[in-house]
N, C-alpha and C. Protein backbone atom coordinates (compact mmCIF):
# COMPACT_ATOMS: atom_id res chain seq x y z
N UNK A 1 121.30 -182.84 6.88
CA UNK A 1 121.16 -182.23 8.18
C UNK A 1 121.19 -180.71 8.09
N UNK A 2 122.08 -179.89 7.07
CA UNK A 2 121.98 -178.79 6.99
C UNK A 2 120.88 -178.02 7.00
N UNK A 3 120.13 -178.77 5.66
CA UNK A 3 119.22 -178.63 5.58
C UNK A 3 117.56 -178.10 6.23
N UNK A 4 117.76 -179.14 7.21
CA UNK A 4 116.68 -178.76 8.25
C UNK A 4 117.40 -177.75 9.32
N UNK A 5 118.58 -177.79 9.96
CA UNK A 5 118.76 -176.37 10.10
C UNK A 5 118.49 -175.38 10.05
N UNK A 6 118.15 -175.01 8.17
CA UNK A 6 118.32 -173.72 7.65
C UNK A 6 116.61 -173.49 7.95
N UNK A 7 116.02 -174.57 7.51
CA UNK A 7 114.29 -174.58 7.80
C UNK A 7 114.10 -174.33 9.46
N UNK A 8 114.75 -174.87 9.85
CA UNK A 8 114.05 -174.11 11.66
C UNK A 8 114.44 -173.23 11.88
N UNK A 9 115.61 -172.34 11.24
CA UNK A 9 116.86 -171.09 11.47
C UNK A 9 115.34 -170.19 10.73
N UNK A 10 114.91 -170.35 9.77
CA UNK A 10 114.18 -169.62 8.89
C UNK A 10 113.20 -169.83 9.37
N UNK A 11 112.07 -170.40 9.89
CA UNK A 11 110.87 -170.70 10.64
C UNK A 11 111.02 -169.85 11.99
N UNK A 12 111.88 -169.94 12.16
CA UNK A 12 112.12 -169.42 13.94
C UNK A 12 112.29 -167.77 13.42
N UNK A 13 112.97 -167.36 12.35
CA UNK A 13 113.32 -165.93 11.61
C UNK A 13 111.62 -165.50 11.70
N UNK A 14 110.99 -166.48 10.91
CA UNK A 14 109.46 -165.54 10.46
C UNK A 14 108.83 -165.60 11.63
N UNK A 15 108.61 -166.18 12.30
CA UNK A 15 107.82 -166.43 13.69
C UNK A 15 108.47 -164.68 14.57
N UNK A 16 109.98 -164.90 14.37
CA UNK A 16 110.34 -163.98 15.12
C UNK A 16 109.41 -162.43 14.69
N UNK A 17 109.70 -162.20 13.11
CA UNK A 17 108.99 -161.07 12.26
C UNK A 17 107.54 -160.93 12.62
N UNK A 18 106.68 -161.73 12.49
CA UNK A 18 105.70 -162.10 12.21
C UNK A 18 104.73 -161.62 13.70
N UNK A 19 105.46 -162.17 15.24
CA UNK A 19 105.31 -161.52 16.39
C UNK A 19 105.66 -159.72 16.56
N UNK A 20 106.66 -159.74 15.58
CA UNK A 20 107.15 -158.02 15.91
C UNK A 20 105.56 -157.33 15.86
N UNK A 21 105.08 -157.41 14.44
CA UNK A 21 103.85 -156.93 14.07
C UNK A 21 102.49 -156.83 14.63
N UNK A 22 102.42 -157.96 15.36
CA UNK A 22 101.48 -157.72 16.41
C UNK A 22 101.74 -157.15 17.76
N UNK A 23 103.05 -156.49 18.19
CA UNK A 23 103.65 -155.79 19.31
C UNK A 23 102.45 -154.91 19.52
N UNK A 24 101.61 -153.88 18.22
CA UNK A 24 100.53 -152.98 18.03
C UNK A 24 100.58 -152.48 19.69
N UNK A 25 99.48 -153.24 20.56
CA UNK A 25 98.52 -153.12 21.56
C UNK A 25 99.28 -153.51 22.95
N UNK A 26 100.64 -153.98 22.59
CA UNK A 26 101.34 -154.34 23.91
C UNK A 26 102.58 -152.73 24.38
N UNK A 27 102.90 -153.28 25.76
CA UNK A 27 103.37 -152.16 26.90
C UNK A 27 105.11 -152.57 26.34
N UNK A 28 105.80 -151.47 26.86
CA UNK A 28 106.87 -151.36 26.16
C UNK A 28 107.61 -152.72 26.83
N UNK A 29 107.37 -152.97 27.91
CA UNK A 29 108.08 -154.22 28.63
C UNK A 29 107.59 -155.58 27.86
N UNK A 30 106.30 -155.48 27.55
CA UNK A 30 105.81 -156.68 27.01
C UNK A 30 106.43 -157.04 25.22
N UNK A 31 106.70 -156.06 24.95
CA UNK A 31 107.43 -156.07 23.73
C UNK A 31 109.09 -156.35 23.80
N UNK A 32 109.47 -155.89 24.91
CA UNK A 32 111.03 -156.33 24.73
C UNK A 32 111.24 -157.45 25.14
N UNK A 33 110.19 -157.76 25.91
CA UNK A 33 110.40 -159.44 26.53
C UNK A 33 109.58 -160.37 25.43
N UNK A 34 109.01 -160.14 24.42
CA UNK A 34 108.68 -160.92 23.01
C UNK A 34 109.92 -160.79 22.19
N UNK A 35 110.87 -159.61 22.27
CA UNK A 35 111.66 -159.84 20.85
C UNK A 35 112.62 -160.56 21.72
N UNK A 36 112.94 -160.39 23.39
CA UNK A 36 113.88 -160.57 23.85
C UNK A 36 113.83 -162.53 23.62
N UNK A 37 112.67 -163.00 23.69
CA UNK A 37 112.44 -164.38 23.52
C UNK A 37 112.76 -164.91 21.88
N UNK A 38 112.59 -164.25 20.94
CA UNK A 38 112.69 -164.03 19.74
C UNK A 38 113.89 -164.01 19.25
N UNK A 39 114.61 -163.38 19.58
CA UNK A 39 116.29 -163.36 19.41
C UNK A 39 117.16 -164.70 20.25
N UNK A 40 116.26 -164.37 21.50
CA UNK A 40 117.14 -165.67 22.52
C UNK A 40 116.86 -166.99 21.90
N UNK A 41 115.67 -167.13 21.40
CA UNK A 41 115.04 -168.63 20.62
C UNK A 41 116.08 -168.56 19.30
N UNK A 42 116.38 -167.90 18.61
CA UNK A 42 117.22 -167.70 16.95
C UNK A 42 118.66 -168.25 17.74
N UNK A 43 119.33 -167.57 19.07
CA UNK A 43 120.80 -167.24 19.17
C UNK A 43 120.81 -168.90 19.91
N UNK A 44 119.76 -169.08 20.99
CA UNK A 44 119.81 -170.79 21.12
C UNK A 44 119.44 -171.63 19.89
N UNK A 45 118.91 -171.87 19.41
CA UNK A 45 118.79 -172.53 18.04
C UNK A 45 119.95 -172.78 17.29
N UNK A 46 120.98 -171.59 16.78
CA UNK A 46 122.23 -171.69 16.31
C UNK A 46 123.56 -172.13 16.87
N UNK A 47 123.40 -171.62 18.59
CA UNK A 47 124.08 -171.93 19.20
C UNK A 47 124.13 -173.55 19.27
N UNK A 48 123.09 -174.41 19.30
CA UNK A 48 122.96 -175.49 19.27
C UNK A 48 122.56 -176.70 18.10
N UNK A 49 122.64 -175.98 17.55
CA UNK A 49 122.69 -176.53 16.03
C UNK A 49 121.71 -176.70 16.07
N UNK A 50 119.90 -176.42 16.59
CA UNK A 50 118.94 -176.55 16.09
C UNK A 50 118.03 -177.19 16.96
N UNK A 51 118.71 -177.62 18.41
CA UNK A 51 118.34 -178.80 19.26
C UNK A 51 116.98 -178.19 19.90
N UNK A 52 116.19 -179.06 20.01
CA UNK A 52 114.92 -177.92 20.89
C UNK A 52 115.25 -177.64 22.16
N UNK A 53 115.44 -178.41 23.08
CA UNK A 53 116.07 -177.49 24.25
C UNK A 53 116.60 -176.41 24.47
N UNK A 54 117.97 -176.42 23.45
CA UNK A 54 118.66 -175.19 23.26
C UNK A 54 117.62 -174.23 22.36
N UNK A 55 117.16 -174.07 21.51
CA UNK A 55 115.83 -173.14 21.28
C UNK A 55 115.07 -172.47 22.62
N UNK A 56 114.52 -173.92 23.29
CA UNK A 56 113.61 -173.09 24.02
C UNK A 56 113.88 -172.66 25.35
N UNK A 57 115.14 -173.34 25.71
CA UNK A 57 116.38 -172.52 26.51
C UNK A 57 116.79 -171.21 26.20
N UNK A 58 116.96 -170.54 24.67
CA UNK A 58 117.41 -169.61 24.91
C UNK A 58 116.18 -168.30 24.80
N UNK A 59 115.17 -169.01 24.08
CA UNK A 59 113.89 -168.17 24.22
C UNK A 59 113.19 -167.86 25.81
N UNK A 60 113.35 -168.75 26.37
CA UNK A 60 113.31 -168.70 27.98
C UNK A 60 114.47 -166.85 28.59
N UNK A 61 115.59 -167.62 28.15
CA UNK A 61 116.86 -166.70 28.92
C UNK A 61 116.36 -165.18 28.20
N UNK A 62 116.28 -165.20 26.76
CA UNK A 62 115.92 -163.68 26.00
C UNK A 62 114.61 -163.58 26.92
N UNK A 63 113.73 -163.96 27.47
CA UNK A 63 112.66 -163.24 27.51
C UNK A 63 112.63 -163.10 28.58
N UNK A 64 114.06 -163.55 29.78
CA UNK A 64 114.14 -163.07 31.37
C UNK A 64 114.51 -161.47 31.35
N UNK A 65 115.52 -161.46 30.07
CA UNK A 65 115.95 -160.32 30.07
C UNK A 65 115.79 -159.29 28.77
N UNK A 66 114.67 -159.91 28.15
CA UNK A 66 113.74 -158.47 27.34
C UNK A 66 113.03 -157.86 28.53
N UNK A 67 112.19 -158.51 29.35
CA UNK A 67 111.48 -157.90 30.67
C UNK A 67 112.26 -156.85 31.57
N UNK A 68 113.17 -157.29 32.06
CA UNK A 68 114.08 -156.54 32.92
C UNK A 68 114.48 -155.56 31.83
N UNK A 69 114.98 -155.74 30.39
CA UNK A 69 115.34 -153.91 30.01
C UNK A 69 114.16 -153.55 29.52
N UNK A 70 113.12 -154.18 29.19
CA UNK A 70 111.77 -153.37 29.16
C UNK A 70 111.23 -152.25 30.59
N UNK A 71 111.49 -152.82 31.94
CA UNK A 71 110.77 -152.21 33.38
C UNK A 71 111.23 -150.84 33.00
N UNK A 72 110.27 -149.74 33.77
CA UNK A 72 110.75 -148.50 33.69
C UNK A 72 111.87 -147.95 34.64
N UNK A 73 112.39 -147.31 34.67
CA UNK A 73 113.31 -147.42 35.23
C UNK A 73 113.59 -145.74 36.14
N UNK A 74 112.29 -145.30 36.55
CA UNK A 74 112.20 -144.28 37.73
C UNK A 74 112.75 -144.47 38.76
């Protein structure tokens, strides 16, 4: 069981990297709400030992609030 863990912990890692790099052509909001999904997908994933819900629960929650600290804030 560890095992596959460490493979979705590490799959979900490069996916996370792998999106940074194409940030290129996106707006500063659209980028914090990709890593914000990116981190939230890694911190649900661990938090839950790997469960997909909890993944795409927390990639959901990171990317409510990469958006909101991405907005400008005039």
């Amino acid at each position: 069981m560890k095992t596959i863990q460490k493979c979705v912990f590490t799959a979900i890692a490069a996916a996370v990297l792998l999106s940074a790099v194409g940030c290129e052509g996106m707006s500063r909001r659209d980028q914090s709400m990709a890593i914000g999904a990116g981190a939230g997908a890694v911190g649900g994933a661990v938090l839950t030992n790997g469960s997909a819900l909890g993944t795409i629960g927390g990639a959901a929650v990171g990317g409510v609030i990469g958006n909101e600290v991405g907005k400008d804030r005039r």
